[in-house]
Protein backbone atom coordinates (compact mmCIF):
# COMPACT_ATOMS: atom_id res chain seq x y z
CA UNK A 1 36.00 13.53 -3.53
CA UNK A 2 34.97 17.26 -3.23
CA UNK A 3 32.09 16.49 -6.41
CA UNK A 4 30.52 14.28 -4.22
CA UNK A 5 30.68 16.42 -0.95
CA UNK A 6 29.21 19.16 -2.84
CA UNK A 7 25.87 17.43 -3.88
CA UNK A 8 24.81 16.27 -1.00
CA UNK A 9 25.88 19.83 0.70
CA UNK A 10 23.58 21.19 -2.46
CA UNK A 11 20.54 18.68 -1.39
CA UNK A 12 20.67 19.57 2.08
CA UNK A 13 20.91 23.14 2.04
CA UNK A 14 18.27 23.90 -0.75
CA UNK A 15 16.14 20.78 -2.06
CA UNK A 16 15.74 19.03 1.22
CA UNK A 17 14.13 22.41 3.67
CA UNK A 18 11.79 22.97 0.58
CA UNK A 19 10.55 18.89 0.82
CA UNK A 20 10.23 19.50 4.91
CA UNK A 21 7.88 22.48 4.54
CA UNK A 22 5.85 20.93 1.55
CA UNK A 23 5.55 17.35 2.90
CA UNK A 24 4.41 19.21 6.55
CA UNK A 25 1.59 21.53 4.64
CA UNK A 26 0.38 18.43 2.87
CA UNK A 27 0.71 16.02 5.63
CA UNK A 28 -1.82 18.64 7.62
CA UNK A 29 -3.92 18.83 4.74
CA UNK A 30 -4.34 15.30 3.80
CA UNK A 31 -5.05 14.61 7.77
CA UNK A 32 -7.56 17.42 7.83
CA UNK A 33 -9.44 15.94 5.26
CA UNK A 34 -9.54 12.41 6.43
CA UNK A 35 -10.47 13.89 10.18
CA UNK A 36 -13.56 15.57 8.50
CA UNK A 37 -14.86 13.29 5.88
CA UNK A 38 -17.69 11.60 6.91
CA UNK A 39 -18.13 8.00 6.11
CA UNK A 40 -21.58 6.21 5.64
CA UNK A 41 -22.35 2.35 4.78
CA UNK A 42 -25.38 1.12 4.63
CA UNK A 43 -25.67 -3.02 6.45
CA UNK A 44 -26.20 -4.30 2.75
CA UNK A 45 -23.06 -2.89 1.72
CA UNK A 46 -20.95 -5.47 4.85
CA UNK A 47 -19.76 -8.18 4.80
CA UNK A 48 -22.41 -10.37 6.68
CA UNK A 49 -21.11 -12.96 9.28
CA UNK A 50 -23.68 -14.26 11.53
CA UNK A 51 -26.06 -11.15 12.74
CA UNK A 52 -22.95 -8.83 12.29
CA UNK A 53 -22.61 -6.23 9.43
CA UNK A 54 -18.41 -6.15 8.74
CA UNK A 55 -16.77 -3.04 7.34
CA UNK A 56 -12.74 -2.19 7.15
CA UNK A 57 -12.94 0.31 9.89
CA UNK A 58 -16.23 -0.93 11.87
CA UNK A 59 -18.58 -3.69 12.33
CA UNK A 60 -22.63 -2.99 13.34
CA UNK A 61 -24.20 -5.88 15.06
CA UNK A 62 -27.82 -6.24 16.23
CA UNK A 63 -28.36 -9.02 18.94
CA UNK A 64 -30.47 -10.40 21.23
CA UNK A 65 -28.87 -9.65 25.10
CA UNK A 66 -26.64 -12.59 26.25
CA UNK A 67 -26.25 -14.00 22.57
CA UNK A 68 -30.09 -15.45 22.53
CA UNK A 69 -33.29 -14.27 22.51
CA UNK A 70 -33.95 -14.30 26.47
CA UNK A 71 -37.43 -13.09 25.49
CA UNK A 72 -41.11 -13.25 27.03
CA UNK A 73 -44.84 -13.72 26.47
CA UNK A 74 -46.56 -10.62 26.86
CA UNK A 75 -50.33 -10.61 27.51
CA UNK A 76 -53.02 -8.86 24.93
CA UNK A 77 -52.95 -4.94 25.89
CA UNK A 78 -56.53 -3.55 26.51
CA UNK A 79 -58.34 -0.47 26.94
CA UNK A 80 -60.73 0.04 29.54
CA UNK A 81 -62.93 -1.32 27.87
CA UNK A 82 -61.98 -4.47 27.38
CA UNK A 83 -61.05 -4.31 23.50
CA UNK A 84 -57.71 -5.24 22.20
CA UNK A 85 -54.98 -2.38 21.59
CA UNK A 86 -52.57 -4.81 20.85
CA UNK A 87 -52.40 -8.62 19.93
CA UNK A 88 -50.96 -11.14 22.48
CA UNK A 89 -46.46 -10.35 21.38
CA UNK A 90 -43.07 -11.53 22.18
CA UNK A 91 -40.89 -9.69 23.93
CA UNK A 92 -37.11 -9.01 23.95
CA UNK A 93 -34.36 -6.91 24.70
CA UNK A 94 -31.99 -6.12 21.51
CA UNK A 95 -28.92 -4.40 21.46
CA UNK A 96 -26.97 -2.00 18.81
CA UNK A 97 -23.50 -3.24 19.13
CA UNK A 98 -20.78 -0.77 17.17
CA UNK A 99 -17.23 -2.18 16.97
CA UNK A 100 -14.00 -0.08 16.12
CA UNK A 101 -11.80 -2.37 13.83
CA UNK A 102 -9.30 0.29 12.86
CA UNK A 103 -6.64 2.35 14.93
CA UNK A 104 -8.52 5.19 14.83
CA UNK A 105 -11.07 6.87 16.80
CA UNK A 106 -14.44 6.58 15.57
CA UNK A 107 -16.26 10.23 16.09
CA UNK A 108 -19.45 11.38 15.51
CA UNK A 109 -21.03 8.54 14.59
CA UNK A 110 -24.65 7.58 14.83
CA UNK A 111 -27.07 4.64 13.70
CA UNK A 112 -30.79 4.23 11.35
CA UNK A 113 -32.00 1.21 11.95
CA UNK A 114 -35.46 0.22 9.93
CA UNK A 115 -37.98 -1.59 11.20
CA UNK A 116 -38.63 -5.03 9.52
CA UNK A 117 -42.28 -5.44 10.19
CA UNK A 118 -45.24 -4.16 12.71
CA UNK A 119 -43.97 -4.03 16.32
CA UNK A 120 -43.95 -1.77 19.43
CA UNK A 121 -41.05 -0.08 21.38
CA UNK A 122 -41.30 0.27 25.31
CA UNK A 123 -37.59 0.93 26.63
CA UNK A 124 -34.53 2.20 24.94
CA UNK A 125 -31.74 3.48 27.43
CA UNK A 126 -28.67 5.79 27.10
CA UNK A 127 -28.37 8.04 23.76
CA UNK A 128 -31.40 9.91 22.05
CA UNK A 129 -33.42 8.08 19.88
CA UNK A 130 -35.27 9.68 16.96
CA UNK A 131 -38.53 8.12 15.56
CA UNK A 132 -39.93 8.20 12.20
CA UNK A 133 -43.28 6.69 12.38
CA UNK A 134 -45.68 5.59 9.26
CA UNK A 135 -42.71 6.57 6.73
CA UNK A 136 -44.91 4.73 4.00
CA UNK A 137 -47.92 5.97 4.55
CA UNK A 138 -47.03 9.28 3.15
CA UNK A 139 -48.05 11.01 6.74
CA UNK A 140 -44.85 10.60 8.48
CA UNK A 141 -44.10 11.61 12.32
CA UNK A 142 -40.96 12.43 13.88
CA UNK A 143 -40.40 13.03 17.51
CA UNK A 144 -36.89 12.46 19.45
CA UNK A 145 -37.59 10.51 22.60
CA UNK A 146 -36.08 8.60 26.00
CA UNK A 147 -39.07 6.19 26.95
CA UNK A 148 -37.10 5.22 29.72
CA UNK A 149 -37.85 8.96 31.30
CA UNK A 150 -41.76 8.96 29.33
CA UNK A 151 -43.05 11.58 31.45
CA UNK A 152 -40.67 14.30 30.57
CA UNK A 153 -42.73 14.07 27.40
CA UNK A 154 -45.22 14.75 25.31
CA UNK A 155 -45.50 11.85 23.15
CA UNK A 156 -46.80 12.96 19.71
CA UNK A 157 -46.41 9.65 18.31
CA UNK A 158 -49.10 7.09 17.60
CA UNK A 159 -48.96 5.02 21.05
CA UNK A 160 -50.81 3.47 24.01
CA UNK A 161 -50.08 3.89 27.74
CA UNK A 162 -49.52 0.79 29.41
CA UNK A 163 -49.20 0.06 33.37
CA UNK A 164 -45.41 -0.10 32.60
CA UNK A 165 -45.54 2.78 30.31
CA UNK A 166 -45.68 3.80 26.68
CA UNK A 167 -45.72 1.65 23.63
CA UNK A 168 -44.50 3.37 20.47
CA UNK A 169 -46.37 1.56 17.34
CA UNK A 170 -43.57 1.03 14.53
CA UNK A 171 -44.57 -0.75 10.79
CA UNK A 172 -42.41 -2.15 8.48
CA UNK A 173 -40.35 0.85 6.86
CA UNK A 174 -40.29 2.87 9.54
CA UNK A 175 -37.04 4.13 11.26
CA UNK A 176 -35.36 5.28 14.16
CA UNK A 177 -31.67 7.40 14.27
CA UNK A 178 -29.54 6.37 17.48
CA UNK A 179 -27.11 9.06 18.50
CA UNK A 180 -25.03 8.00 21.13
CA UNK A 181 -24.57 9.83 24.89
CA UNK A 182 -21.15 11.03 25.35
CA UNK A 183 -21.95 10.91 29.05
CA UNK A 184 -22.13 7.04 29.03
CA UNK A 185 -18.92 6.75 26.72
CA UNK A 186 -20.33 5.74 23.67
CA UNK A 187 -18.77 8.36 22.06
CA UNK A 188 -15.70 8.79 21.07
CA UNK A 189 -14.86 4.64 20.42
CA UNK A 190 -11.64 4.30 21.05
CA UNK A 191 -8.95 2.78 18.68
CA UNK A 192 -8.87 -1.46 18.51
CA UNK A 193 -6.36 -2.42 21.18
CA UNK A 194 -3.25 -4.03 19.91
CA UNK A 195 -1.87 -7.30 20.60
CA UNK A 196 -5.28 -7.85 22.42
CA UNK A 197 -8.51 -9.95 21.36
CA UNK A 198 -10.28 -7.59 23.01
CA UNK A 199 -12.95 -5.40 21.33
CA UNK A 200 -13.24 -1.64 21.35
CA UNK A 201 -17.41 -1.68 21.72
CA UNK A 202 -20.19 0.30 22.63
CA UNK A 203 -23.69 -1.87 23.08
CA UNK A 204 -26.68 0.13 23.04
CA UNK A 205 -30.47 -1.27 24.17
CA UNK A 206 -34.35 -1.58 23.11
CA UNK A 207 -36.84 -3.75 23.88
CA UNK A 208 -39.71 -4.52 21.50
CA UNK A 209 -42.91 -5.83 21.24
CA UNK A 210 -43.67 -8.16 18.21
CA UNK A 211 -47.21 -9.61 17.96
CA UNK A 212 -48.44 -13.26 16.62
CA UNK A 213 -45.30 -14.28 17.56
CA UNK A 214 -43.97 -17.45 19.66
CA UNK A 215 -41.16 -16.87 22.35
CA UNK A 216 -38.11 -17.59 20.02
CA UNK A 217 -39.19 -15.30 17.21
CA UNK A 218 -35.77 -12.94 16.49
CA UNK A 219 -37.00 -9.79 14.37
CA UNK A 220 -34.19 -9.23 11.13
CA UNK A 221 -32.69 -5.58 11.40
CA UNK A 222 -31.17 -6.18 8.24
CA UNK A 223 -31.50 -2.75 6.78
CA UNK A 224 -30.05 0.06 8.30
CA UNK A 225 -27.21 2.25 8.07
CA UNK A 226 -24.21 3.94 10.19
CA UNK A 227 -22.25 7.17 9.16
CA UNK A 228 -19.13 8.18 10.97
CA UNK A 229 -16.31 10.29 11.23
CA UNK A 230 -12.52 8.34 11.87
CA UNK A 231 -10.07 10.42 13.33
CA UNK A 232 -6.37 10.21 13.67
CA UNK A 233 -3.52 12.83 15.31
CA UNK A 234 -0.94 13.91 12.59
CA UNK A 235 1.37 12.45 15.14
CA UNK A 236 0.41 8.76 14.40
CA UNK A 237 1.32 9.47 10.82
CA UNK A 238 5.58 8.23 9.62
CA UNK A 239 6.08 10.86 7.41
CA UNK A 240 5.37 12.90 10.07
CA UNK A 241 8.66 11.67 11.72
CA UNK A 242 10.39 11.06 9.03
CA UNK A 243 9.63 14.30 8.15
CA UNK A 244 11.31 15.33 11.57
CA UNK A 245 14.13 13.06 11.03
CA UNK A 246 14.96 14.73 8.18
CA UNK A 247 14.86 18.52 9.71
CA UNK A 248 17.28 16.91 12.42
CA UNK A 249 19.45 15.65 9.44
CA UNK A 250 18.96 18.91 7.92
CA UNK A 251 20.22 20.92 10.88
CA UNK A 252 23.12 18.68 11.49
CA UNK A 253 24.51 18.09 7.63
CA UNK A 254 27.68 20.23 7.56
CA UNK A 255 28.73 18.89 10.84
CA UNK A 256 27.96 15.35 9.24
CA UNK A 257 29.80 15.63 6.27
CA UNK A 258 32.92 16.79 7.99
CA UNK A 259 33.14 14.05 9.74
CA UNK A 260 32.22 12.21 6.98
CA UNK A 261 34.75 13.09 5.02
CA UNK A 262 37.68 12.64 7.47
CA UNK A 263 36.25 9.00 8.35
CA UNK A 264 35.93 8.34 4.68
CA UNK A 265 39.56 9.34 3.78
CA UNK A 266 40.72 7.09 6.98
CA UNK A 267 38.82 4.24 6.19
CA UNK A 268 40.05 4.20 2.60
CA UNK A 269 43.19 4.26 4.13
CA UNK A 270 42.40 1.48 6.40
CA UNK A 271 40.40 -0.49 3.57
CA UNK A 272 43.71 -0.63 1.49
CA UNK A 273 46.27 -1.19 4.22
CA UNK A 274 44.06 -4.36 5.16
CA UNK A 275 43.59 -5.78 1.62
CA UNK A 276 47.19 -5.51 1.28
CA UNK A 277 47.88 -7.26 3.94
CA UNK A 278 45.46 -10.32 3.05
CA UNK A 279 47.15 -10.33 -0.29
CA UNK A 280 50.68 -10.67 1.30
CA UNK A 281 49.32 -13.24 3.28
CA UNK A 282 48.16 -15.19 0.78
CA UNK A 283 50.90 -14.71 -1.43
CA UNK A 284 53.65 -15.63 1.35
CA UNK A 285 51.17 -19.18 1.10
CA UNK A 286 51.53 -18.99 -2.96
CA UNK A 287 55.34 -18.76 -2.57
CA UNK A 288 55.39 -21.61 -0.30
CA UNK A 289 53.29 -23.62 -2.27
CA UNK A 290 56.00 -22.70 -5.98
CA UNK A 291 58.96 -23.18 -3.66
CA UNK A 292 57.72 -27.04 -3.12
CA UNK A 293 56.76 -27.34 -6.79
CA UNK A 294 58.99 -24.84 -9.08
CA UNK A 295 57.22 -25.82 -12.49
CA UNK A 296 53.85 -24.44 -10.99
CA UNK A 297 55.52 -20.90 -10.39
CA UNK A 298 52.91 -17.93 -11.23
CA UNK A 299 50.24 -20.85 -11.73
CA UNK A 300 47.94 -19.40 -8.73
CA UNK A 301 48.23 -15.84 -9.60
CA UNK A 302 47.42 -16.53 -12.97
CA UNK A 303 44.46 -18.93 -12.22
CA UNK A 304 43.52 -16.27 -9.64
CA UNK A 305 43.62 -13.40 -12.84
CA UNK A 306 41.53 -15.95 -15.46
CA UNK A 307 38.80 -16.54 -12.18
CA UNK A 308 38.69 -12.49 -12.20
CA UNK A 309 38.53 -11.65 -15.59
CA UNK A 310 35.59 -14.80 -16.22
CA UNK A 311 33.62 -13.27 -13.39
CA UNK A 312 33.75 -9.75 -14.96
CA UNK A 313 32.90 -11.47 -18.32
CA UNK A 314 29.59 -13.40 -16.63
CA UNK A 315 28.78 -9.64 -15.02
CA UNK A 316 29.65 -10.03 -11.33
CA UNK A 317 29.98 -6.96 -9.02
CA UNK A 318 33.44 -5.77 -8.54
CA UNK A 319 33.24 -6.83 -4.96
CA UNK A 320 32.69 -10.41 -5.83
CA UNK A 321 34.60 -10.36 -8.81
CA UNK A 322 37.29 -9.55 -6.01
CA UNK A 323 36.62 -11.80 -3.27
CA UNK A 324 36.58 -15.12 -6.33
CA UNK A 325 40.21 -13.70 -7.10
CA UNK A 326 41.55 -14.17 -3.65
CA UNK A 327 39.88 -17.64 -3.06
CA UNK A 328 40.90 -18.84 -6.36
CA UNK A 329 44.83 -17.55 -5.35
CA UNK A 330 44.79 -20.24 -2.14
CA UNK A 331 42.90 -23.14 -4.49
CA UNK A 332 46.09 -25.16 -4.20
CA UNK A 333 47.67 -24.68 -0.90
CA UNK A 334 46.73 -27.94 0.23
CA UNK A 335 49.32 -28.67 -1.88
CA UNK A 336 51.46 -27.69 1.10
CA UNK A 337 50.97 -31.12 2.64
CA UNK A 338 51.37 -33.26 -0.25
CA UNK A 339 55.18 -34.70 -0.26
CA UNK A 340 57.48 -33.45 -2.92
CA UNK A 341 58.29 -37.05 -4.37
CA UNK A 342 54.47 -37.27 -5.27
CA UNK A 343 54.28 -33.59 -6.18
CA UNK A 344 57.35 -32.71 -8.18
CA UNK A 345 57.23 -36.45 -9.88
CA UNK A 346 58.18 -36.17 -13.57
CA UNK A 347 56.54 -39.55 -14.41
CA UNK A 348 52.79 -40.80 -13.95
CA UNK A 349 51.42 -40.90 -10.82
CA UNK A 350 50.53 -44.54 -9.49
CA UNK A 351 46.37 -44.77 -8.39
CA UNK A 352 48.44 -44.77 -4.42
CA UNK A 353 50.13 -41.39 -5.25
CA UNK A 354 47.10 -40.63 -7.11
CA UNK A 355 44.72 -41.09 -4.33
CA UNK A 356 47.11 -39.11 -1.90
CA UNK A 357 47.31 -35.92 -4.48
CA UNK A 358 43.65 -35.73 -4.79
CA UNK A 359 43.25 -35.34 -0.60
CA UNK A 360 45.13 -31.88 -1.67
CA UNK A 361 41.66 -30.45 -1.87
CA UNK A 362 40.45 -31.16 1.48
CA UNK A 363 44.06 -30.29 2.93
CA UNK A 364 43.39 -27.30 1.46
CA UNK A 365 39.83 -26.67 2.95
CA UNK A 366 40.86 -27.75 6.52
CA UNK A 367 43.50 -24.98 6.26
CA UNK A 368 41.85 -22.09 5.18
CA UNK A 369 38.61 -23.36 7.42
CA UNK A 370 39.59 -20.48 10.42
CA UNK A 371 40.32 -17.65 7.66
CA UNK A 372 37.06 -16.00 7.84
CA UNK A 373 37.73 -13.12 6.96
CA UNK A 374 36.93 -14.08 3.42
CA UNK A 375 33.49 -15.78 3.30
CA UNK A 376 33.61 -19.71 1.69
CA UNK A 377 36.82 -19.43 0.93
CA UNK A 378 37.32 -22.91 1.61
CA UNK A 379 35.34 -23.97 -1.12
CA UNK A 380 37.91 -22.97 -3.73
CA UNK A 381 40.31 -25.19 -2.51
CA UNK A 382 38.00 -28.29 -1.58
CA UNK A 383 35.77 -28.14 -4.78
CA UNK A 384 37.64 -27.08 -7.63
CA UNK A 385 38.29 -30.69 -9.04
CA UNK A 386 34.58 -30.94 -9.23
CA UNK A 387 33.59 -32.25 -12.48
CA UNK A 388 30.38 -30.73 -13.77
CA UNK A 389 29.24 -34.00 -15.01
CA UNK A 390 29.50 -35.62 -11.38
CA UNK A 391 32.74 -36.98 -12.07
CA UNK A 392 35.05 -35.21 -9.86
CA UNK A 393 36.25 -35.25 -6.44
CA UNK A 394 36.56 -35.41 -3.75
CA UNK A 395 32.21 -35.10 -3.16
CA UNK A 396 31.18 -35.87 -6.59
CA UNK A 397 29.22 -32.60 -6.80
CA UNK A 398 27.61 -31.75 -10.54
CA UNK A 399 26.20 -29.23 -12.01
CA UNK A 400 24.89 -26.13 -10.28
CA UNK A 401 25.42 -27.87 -7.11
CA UNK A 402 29.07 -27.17 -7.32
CA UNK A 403 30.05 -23.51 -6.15
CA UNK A 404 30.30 -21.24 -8.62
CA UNK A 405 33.65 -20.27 -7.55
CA UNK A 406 35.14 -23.62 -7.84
CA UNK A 407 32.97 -23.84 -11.51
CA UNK A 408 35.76 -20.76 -12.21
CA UNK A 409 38.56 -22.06 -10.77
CA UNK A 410 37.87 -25.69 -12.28
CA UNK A 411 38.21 -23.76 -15.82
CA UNK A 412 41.01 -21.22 -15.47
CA UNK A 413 43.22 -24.06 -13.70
CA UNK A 414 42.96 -26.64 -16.39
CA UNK A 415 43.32 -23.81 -18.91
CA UNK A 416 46.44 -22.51 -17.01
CA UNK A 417 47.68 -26.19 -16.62
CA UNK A 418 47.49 -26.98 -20.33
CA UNK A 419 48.51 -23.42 -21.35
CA UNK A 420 51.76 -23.95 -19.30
CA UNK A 421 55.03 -26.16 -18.75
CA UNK A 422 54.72 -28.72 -16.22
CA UNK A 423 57.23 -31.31 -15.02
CA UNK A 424 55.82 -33.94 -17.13
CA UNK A 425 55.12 -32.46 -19.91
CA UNK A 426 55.43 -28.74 -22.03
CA UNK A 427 52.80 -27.04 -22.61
CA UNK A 428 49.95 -27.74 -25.41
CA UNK A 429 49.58 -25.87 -29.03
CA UNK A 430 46.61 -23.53 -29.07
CA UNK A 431 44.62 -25.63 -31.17
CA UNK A 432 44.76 -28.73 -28.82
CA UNK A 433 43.79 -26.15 -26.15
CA UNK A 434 40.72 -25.03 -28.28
CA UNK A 435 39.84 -28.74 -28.95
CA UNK A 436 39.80 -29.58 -25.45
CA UNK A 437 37.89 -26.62 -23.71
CA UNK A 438 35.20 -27.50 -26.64
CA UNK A 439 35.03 -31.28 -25.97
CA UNK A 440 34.85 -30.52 -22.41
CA UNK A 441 32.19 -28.32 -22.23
CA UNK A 442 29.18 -29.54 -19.83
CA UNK A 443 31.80 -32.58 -18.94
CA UNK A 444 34.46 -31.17 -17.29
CA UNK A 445 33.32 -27.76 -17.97
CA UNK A 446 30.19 -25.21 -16.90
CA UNK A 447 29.11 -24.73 -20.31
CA UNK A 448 27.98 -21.21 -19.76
CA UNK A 449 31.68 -20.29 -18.19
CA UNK A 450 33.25 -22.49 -21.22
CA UNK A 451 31.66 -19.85 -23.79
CA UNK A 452 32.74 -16.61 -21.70
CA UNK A 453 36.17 -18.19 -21.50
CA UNK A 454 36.15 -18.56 -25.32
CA UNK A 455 35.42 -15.12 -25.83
CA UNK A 456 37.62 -14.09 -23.72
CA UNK A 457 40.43 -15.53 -26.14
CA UNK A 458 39.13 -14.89 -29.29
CA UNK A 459 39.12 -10.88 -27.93
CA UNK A 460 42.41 -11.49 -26.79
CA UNK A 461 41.72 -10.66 -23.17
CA UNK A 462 42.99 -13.86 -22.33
CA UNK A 463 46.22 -15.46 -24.83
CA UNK A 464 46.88 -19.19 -25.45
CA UNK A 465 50.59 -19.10 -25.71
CA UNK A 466 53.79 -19.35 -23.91
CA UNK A 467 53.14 -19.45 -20.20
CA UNK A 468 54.79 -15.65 -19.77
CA UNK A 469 52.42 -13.68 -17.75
CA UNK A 470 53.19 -10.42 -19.45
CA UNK A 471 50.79 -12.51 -22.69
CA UNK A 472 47.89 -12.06 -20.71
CA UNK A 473 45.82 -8.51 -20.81
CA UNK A 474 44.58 -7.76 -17.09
């Protein structure tokens, strides 16, 4: 008992502080790291469903506002003079939509979206936006602007003044960068909510002018990209409290194992003051069950010890190697309600007396059905006349469909039965034994429990002989 106080006293006061203090400076590390790591997709790399580009931690949509293209006709822009600036165009208000899937906070992030083909932007509203303007022409421009507040600027971009305002000429490959206004909350985007449908969004809006085109053109913003930062507290991390757990456990081991150990040596104690008690009780049934029927004297103990020793054989645990040897002690005590002219009856039974012994099997199971202390020990006494060919009673059960505790006690009490005196008959020779455990097998018999039985005499575990128990090793 003091060996194994003294490792865990060992693990507790060296090994586990050490894990604590490493397991904190990597936790910290590792969530450092993922805090500051910036991650970029580009829309190609998503998963595409509909308009929307789908990542594991975020999905970039670009939309038409109010899910269609709610756009209008716009008129042929002129100079003064009367020649065209810009073709009769479609207009229509489309929106950046950035969605947090994780549960995380999305930080830092910001948009480049490229421009599909020719077109002309008049309105953007709440972050900056920063233009790149004739990217493939080789004589790029780049100027951040907020059209919606024009006159603050000096636009340096190619463009034309319009009675509403500017119009920012864009061509196919050029680009703007979106970086979202703190002020309006686009920024942070807060974790996904749980147990919620609802989306943790930020929607973000332009409106441009496409020429040639009717009123239910849609432009493609198929190309464009969105880097990001996820963060997470240390505090949302388990091995962060399991890390405290353990410095809890850590600062309250010795007082633990004290108790421990007292509790321990009590419930021992307890443990083997209640088995005992359970096997009294169930012997006290055994005697009353020899005392009606004096040739079966020692027959449940010993079918109780061959059920044990099988299930040891077939590699059970101990604990259920245990629990088969107490349900195979009460397999007979519905014997207790079988009368002694039937039971004790040195002659062959008539098919009446017949009938009446078998219904010792569900005697048996309708008096052990409120001792729950011991789980299915019930079916012991109910099944173990089960043949494993179907042939048996009182259900008819074959195979693998019969418990396996009542496969055990079917074997070790028709080995115990032939191995022993009865009232109508001595007990067989060895080799008629042998003959009929063989002829049995997969009949009568589990086949599998047949061949651990036969090993178990051949080692001499278990003797064929006179019915003393002091023949049998335990």
């Amino acid at each position: 008992m003091q060996r194994k106080i003294s490792k865990p006293l060992l693990i507790s006061v060296v090994v586990l502080p050490i894990l604590i203090i490493v397991g904190m400076t990597l936790l910290f590390i590792q969530n450092h790291q993922y805090n500051t790591r910036e991650r970029v997709h580009s829309f190609a790399d998503g998963r595409r469903e509909g308009t929307a580009f789908v990542f594991d931690d975020i999905t970039v949509d670009i939309v038409t506002r109010g899910g269609d293209s709610g756009s209008w006709m716009n008129n042929p822009v002129l100079d003064p003079q009367g020649n065209v600036l810009y073709k009769e165009s479609v207009g229509t208000i489309y929106e950046l939509v950035v969605i947090n899937n994780s549960s995380d906070t999305i930080t830092d992030w910001k948009a480049v979206v490229y421009i599909p083909e020719e077109m002309c932007v008049t309105n953007t509203w709440n972050g900056d936006y920063e233009y790149h303007q004739n990217v493939n022409s080789g004589n790029e421009s780049v100027q951040s602007l907020d059209l919606a507040e024009y006159t603050m600027y000096v636009i340096n971009l190619e463009h034309f003044m319009t009675s509403s305002g500017p119009m920012v000429r864009l061509y196919e490959g050029d680009y703007f960068v979106y970086y979202p206004d703190v002020v309006s909350g686009e920024m942070p985007i807060a974790p996904k909510p749980e147990d919620t449908d609802k989306e943790s969004s930020v929607r973000i809006g332009f409106i441009m002018y496409i020429p040639e085109k009717n009123i239910d053109y849609v432009a493609d913003f198929s190309k464009g990209e969105i880097r990001y930062h996820l963060h997470t507290s240390i505090f949302n991390s388990p091995l962060f409290w399991v890390l405290c757990v353990a410095m809890i456990i850590w600062t309250s081991c010795f007082l633990a194992m004290i108790i421990v150990k007292v509790n321990l040596r009590r419930l021992i104690e307890q443990q083997k003051r209640d088995e005992k008690i359970i096997e009294q009780t169930m012997q006290t049934i055994v005697n009353f069950i020899e005392a009606k029927d004096p040739y079966t004297k020692g027959h449940s103990m010993r079918v109780a010890q061959y059920s044990k020793l099988l299930a040891e054989s077939m590699g059970f645990s101990e604990a259920e190697c245990k629990s088969f040897y107490y349900i195979a002690l009460m397999h007979d005590c519905g014997k207790l309600y079988i009368p002694d002219n039937i039971l004790t009856k040195p002659g062959k039974l008539t098919d009446e007396e017949y009938e009446i012994m078998k219904k010792h099997t569900i005697f048996g199971e309708e008096l052990l059905r409120d001792f729950t202390i011991i789980e299915d020990i019930g079916m012991g006494a109910l099944c173990h006349h089960e043949r494993y060919d179907g042939n048996g009673y009182p259900n008819g059960l074959a195979g693998e469909d019969i418990p396996v505790i009542a496969r055990l006690i079917c074997i070790s009490d028709a080995f115990d039965a032939m191995n022993s005196c009865r009232c109508y008959r001595k007990n067989l020779t060895p080799d008629v034994i042998f003959n009929e455990l063989k002829n049995n097998k997969g009949k009568q018999f589990d086949p599998v429990m047949i061949d651990h039985l036969l090993k178990l005499i051949e080692s001499g575990v278990i003797s064929i002989s006179d019915n003393e128990e002091d023949e049998m090793t335990t």
